[in-house]
PDB file of N, CA and C in Angstrom:
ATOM      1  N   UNK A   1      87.027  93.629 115.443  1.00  0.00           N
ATOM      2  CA  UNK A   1      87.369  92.232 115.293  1.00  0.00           C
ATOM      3  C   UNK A   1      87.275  91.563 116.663  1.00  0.00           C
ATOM      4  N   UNK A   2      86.294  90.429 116.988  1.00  0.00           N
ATOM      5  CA  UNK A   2      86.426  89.772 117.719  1.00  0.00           C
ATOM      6  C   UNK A   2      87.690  89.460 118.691  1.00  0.00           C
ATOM      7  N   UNK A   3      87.899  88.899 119.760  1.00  0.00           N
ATOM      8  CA  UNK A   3      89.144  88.477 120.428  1.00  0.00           C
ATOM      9  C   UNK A   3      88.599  87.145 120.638  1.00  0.00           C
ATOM     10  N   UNK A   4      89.255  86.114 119.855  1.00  0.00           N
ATOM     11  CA  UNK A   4      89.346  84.587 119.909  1.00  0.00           C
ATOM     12  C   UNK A   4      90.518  84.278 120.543  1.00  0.00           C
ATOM     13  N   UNK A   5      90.539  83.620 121.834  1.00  0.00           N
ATOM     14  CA  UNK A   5      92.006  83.401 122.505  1.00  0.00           C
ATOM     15  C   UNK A   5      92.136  81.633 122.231  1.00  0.00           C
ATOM     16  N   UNK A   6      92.780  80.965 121.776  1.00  0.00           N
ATOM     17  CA  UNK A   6      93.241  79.838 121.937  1.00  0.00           C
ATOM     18  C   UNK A   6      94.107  79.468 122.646  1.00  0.00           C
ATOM     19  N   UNK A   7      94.359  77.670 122.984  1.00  0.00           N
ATOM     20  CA  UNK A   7      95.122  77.017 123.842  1.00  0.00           C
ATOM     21  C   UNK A   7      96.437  77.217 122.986  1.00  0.00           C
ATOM     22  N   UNK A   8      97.393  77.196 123.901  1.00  0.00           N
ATOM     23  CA  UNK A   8      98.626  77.661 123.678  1.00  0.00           C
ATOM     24  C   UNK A   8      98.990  76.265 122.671  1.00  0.00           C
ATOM     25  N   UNK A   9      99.862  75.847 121.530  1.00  0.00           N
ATOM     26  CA  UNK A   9     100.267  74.760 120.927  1.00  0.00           C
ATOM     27  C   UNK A   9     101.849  74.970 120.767  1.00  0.00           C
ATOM     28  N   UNK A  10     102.339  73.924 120.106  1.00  0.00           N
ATOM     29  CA  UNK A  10     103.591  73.686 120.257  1.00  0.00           C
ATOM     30  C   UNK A  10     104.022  73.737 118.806  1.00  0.00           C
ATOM     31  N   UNK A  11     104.858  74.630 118.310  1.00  0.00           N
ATOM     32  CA  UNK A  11     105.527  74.800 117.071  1.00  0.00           C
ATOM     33  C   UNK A  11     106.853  74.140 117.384  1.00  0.00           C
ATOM     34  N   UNK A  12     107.623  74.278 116.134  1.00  0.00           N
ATOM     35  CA  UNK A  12     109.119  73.974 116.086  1.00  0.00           C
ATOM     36  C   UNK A  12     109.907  75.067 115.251  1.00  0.00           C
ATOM     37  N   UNK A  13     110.795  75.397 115.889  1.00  0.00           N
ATOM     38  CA  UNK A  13     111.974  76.280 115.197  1.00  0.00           C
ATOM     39  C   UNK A  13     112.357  75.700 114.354  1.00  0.00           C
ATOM     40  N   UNK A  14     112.500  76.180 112.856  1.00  0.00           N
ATOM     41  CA  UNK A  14     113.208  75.278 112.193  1.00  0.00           C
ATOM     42  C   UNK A  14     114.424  75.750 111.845  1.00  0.00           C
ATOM     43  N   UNK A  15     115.371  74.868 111.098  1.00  0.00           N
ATOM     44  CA  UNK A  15     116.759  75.097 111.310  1.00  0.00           C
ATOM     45  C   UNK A  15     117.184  76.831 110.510  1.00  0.00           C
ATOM     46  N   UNK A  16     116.287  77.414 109.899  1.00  0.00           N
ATOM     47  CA  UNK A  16     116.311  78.350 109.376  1.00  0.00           C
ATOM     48  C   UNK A  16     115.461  79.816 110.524  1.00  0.00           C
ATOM     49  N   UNK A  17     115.470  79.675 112.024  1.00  0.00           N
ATOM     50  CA  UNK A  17     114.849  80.453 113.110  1.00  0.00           C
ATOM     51  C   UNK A  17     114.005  80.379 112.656  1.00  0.00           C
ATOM     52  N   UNK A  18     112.873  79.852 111.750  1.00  0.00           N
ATOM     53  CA  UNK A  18     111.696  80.621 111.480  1.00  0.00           C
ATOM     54  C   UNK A  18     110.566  79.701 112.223  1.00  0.00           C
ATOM     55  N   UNK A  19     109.612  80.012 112.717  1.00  0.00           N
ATOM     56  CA  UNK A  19     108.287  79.126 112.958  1.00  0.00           C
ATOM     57  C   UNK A  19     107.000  79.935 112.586  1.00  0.00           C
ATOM     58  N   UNK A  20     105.946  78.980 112.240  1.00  0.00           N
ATOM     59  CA  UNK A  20     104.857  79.468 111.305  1.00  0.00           C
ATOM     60  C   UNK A  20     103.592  79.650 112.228  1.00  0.00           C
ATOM     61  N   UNK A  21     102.836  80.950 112.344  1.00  0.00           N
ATOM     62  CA  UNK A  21     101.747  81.097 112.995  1.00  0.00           C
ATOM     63  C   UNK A  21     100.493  81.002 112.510  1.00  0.00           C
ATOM     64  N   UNK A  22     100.708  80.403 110.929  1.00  0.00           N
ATOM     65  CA  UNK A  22      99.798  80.048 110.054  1.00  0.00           C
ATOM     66  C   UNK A  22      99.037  80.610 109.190  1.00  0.00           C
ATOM     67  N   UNK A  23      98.254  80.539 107.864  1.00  0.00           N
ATOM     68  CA  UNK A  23      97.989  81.393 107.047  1.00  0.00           C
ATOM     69  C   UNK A  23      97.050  82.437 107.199  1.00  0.00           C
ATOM     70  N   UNK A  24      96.692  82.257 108.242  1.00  0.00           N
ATOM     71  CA  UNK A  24      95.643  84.065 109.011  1.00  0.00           C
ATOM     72  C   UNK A  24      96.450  84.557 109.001  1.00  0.00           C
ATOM     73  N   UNK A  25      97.554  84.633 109.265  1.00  0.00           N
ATOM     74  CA  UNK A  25      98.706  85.787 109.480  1.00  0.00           C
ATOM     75  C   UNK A  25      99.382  86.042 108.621  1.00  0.00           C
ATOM     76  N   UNK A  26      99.304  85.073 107.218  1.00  0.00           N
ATOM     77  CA  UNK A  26     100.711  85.240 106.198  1.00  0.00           C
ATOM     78  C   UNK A  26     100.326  86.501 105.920  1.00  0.00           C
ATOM     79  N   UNK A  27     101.740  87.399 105.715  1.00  0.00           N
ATOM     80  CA  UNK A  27     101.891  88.581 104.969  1.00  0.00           C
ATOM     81  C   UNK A  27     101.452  89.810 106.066  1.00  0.00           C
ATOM     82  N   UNK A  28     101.572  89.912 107.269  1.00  0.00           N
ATOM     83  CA  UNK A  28     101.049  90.441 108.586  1.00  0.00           C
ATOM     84  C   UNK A  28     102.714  90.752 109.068  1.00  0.00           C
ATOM     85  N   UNK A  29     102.272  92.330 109.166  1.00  0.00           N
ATOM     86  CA  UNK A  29     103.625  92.777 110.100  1.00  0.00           C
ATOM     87  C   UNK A  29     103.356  92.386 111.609  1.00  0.00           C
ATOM     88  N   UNK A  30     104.250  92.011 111.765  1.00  0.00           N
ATOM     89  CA  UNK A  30     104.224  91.617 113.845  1.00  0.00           C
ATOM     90  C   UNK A  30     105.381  92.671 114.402  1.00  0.00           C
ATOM     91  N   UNK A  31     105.333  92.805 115.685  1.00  0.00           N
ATOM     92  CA  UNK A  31     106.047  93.441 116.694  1.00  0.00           C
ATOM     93  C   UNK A  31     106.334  91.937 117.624  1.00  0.00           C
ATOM     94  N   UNK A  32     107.819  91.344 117.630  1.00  0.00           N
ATOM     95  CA  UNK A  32     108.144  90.709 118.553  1.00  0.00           C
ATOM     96  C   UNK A  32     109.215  91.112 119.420  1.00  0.00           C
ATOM     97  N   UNK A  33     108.648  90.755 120.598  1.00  0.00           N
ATOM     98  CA  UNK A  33     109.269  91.761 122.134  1.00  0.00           C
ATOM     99  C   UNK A  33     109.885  90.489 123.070  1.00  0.00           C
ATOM    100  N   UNK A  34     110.753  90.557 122.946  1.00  0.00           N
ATOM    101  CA  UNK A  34     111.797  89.483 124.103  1.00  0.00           C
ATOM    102  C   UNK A  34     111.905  89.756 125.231  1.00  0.00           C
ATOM    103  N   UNK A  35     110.495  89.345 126.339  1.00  0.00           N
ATOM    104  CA  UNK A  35     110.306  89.769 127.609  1.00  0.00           C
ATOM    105  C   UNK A  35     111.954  89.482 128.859  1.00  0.00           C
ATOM    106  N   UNK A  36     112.013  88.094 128.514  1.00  0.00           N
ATOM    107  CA  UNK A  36     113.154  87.367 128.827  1.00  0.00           C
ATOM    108  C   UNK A  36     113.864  86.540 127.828  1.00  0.00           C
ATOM    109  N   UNK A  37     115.031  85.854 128.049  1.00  0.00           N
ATOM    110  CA  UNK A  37     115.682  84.734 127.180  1.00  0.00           C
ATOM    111  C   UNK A  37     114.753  83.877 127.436  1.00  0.00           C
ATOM    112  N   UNK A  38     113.872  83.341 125.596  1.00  0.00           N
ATOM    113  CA  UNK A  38     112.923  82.755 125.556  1.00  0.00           C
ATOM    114  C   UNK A  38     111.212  82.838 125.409  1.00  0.00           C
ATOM    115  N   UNK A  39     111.158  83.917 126.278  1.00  0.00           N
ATOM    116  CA  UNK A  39     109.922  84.495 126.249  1.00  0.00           C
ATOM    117  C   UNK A  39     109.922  85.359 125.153  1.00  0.00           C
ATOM    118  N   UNK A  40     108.664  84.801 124.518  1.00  0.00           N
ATOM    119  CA  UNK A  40     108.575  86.417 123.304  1.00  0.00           C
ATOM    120  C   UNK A  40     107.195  86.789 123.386  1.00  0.00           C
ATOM    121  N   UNK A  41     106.867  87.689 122.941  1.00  0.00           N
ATOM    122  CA  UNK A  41     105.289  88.179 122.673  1.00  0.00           C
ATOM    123  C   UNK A  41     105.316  88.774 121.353  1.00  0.00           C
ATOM    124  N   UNK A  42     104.644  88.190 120.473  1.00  0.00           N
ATOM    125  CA  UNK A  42     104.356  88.514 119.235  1.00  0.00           C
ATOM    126  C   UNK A  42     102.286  89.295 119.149  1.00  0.00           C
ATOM    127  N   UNK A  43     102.858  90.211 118.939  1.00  0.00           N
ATOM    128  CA  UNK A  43     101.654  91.127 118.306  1.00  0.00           C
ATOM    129  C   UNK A  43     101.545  91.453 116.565  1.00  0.00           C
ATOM    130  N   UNK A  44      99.938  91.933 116.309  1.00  0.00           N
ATOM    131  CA  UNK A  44      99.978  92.545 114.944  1.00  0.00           C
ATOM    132  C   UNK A  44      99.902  93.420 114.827  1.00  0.00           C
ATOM    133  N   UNK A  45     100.699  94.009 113.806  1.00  0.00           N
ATOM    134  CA  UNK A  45     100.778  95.604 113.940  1.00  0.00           C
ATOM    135  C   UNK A  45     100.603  95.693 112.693  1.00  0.00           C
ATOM    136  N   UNK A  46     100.045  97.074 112.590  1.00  0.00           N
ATOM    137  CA  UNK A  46     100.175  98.027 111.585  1.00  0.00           C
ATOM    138  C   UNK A  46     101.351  99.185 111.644  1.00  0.00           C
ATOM    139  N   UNK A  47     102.059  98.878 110.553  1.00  0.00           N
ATOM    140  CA  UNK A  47     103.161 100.217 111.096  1.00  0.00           C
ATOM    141  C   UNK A  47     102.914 100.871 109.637  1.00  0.00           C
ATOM    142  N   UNK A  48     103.288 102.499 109.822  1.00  0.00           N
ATOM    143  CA  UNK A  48     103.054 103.674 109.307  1.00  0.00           C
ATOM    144  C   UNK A  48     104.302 104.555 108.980  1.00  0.00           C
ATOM    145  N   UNK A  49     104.478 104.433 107.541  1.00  0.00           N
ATOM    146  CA  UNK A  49     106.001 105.185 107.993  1.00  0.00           C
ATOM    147  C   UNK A  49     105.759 106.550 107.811  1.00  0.00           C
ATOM    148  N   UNK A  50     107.243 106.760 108.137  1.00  0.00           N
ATOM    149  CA  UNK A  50     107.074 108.020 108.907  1.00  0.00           C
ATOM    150  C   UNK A  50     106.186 109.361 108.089  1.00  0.00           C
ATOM    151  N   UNK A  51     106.909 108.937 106.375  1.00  0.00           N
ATOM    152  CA  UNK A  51     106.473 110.381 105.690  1.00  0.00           C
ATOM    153  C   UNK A  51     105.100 109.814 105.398  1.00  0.00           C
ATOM    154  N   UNK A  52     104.001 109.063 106.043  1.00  0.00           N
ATOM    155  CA  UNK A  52     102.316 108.853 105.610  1.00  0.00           C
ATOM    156  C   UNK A  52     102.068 109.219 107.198  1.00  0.00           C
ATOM    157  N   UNK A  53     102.430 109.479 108.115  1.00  0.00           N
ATOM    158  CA  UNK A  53     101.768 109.915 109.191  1.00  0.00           C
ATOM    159  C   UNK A  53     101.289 111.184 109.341  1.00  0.00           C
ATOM    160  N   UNK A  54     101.729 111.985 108.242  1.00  0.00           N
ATOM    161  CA  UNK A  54     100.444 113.276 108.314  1.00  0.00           C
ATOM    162  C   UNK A  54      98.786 112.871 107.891  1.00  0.00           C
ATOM    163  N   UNK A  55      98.605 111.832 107.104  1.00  0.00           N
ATOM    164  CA  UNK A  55      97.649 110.967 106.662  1.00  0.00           C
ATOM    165  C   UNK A  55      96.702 110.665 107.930  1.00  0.00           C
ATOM    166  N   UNK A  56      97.331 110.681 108.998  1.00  0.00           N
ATOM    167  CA  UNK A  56      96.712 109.769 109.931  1.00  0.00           C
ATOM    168  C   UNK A  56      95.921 110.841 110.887  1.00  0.00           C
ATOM    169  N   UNK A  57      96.160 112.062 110.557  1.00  0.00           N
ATOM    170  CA  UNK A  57      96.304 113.308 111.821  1.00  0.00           C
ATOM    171  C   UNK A  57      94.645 114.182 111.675  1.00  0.00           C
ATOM    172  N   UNK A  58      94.241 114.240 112.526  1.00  0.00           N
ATOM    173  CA  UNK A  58      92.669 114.700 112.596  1.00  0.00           C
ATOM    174  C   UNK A  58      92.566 115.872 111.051  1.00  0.00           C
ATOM    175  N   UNK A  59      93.438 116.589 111.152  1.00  0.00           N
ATOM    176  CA  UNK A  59      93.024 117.515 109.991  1.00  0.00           C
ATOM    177  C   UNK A  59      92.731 117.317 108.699  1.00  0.00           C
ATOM    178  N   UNK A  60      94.309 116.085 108.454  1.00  0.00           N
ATOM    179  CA  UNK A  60      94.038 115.306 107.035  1.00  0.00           C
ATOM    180  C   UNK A  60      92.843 114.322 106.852  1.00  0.00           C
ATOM    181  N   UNK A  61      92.499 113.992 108.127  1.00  0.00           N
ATOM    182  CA  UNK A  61      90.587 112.753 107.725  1.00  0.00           C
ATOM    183  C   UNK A  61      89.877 113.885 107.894  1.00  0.00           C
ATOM    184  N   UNK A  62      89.832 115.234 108.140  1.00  0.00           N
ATOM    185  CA  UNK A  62      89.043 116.276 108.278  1.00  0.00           C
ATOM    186  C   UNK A  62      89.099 116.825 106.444  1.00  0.00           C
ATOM    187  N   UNK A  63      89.932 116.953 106.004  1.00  0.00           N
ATOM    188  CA  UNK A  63      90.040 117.579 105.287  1.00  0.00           C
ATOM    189  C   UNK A  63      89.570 116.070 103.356  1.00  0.00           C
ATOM    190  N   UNK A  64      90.007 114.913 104.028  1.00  0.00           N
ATOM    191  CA  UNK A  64      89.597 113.787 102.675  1.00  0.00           C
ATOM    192  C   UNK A  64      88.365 114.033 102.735  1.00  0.00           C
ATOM    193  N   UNK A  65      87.989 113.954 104.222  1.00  0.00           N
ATOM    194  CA  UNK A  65      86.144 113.285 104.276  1.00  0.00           C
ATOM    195  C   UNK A  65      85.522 114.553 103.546  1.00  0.00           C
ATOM    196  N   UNK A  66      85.583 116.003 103.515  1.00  0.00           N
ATOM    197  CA  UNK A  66      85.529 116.683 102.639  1.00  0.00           C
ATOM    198  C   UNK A  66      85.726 116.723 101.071  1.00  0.00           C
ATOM    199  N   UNK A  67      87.154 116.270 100.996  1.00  0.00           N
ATOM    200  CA  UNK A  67      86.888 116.058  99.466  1.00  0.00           C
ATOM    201  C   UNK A  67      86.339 115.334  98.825  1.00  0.00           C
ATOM    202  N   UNK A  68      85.791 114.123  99.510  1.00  0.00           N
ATOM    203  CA  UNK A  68      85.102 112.892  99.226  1.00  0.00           C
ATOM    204  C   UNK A  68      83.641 113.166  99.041  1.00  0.00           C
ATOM    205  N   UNK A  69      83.320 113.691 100.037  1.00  0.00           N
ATOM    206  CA  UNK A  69      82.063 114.188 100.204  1.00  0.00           C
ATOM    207  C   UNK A  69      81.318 115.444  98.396  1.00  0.00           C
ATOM    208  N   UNK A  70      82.443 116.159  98.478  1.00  0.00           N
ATOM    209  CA  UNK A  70      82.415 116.996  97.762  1.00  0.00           C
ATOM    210  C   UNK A  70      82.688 116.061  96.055  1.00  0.00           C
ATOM    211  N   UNK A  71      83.079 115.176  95.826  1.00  0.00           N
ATOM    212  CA  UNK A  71      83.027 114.682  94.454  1.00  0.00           C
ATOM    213  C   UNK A  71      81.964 113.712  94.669  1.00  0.00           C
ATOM    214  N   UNK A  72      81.191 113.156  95.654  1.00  0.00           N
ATOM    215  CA  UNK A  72      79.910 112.424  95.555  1.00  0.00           C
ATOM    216  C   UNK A  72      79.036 113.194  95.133  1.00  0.00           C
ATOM    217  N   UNK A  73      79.470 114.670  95.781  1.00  0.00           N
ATOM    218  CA  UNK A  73      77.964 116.192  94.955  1.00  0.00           C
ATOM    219  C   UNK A  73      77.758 116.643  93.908  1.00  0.00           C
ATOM    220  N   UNK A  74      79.612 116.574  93.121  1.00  0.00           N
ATOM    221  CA  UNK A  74      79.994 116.996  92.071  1.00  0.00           C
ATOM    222  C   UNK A  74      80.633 115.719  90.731  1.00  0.00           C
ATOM    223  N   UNK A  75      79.749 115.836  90.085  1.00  0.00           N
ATOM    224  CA  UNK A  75      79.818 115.166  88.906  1.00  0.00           C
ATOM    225  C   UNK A  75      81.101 115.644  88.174  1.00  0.00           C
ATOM    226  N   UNK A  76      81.747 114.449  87.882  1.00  0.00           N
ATOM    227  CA  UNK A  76      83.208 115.309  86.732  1.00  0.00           C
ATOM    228  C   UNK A  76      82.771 115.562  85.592  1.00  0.00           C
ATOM    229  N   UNK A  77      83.457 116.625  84.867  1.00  0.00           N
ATOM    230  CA  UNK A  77      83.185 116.978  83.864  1.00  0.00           C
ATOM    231  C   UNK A  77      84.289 117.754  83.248  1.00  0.00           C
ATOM    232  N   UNK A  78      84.837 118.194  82.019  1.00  0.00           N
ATOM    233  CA  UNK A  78      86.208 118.405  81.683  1.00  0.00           C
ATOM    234  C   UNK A  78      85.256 120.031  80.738  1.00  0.00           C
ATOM    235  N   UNK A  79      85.037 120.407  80.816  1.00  0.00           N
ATOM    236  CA  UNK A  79      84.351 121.709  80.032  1.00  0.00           C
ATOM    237  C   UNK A  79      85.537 122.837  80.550  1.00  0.00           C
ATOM    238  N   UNK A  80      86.002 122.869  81.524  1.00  0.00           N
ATOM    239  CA  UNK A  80      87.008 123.823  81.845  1.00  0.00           C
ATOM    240  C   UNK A  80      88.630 123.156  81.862  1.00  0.00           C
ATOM    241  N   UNK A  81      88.696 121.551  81.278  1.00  0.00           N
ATOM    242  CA  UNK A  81      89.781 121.547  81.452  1.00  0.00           C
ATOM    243  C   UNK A  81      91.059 122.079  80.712  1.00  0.00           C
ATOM    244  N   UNK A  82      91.104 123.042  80.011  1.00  0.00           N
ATOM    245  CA  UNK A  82      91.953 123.759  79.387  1.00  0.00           C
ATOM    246  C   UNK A  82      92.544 124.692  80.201  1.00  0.00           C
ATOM    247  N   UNK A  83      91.386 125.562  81.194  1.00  0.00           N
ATOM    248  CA  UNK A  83      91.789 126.353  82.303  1.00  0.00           C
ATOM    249  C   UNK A  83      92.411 125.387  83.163  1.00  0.00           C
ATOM    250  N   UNK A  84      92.026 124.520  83.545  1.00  0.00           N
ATOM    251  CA  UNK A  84      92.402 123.812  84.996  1.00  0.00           C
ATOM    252  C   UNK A  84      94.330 123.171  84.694  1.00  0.00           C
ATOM    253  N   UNK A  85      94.337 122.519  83.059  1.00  0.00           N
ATOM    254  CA  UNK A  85      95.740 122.742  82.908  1.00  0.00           C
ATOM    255  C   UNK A  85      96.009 123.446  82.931  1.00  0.00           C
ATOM    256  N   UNK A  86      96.160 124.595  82.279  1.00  0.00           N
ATOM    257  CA  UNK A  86      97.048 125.683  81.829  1.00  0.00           C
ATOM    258  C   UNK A  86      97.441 126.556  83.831  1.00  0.00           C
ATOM    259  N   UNK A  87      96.553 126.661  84.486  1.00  0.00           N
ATOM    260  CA  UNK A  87      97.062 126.900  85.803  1.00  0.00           C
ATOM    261  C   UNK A  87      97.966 125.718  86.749  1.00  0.00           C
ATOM    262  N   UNK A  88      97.829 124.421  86.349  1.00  0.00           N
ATOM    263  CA  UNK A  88      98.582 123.415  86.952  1.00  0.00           C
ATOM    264  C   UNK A  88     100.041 123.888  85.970  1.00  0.00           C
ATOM    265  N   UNK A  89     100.223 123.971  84.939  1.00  0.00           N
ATOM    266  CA  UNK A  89     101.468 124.168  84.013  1.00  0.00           C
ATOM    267  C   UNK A  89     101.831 125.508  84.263  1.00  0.00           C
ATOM    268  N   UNK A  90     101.530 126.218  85.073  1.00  0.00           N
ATOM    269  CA  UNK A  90     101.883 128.057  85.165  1.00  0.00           C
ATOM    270  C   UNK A  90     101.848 128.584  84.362  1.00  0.00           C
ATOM    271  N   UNK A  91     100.940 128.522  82.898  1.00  0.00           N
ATOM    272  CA  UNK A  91     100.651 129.060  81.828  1.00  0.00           C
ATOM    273  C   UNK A  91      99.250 129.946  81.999  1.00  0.00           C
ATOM    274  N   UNK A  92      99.566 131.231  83.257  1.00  0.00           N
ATOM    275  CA  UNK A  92      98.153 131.875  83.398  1.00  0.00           C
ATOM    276  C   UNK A  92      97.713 132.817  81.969  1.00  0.00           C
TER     277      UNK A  92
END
């Protein structure tokens, strides 16, 4: 994504703390950091909780891009699905 920097503009707090950075951003998690009283720096973040961060970890994109790969080769087909339940249900 590009870096478009604009001239700084002037919002208003409204009586409810809130001020609007406008609809590019609606629905956008931010990180705001209170350098000093007054100063803030608002960033966009993506945050990750905690129990999806194995998701994120070289082995698990090692291991999708594989399975992905592997059902683009392999056509579905249910001819064995009687076996494939009966071992998901522990009915060997």
């Amino acid at each position: 994504m590009a870096s478009v920097v604009t001239p700084p503009s002037v919002k208003v707090i409204g009586a409810n703390g809130q001020i609007s950075l406008g609809k590019l951003y609606a629905g956008r998690q931010v990180l705001v950091e209170e350098r000093e009283p007054g100063v803030w720096l608002i960033r966009t973040a993506t945050i990750i909780p905690d129990n999806e961060i194995w998701l994120h970890q070289p082995k698990a994109a090692t291991d999708l891009q594989n399975a992905l790969s592997w059902a683009q080769t392999n056509s579905p087909d249910d001819n064995n699905l009687d076996t494939i339940l009966d071992r998901f249900s522990g009915q060997d």
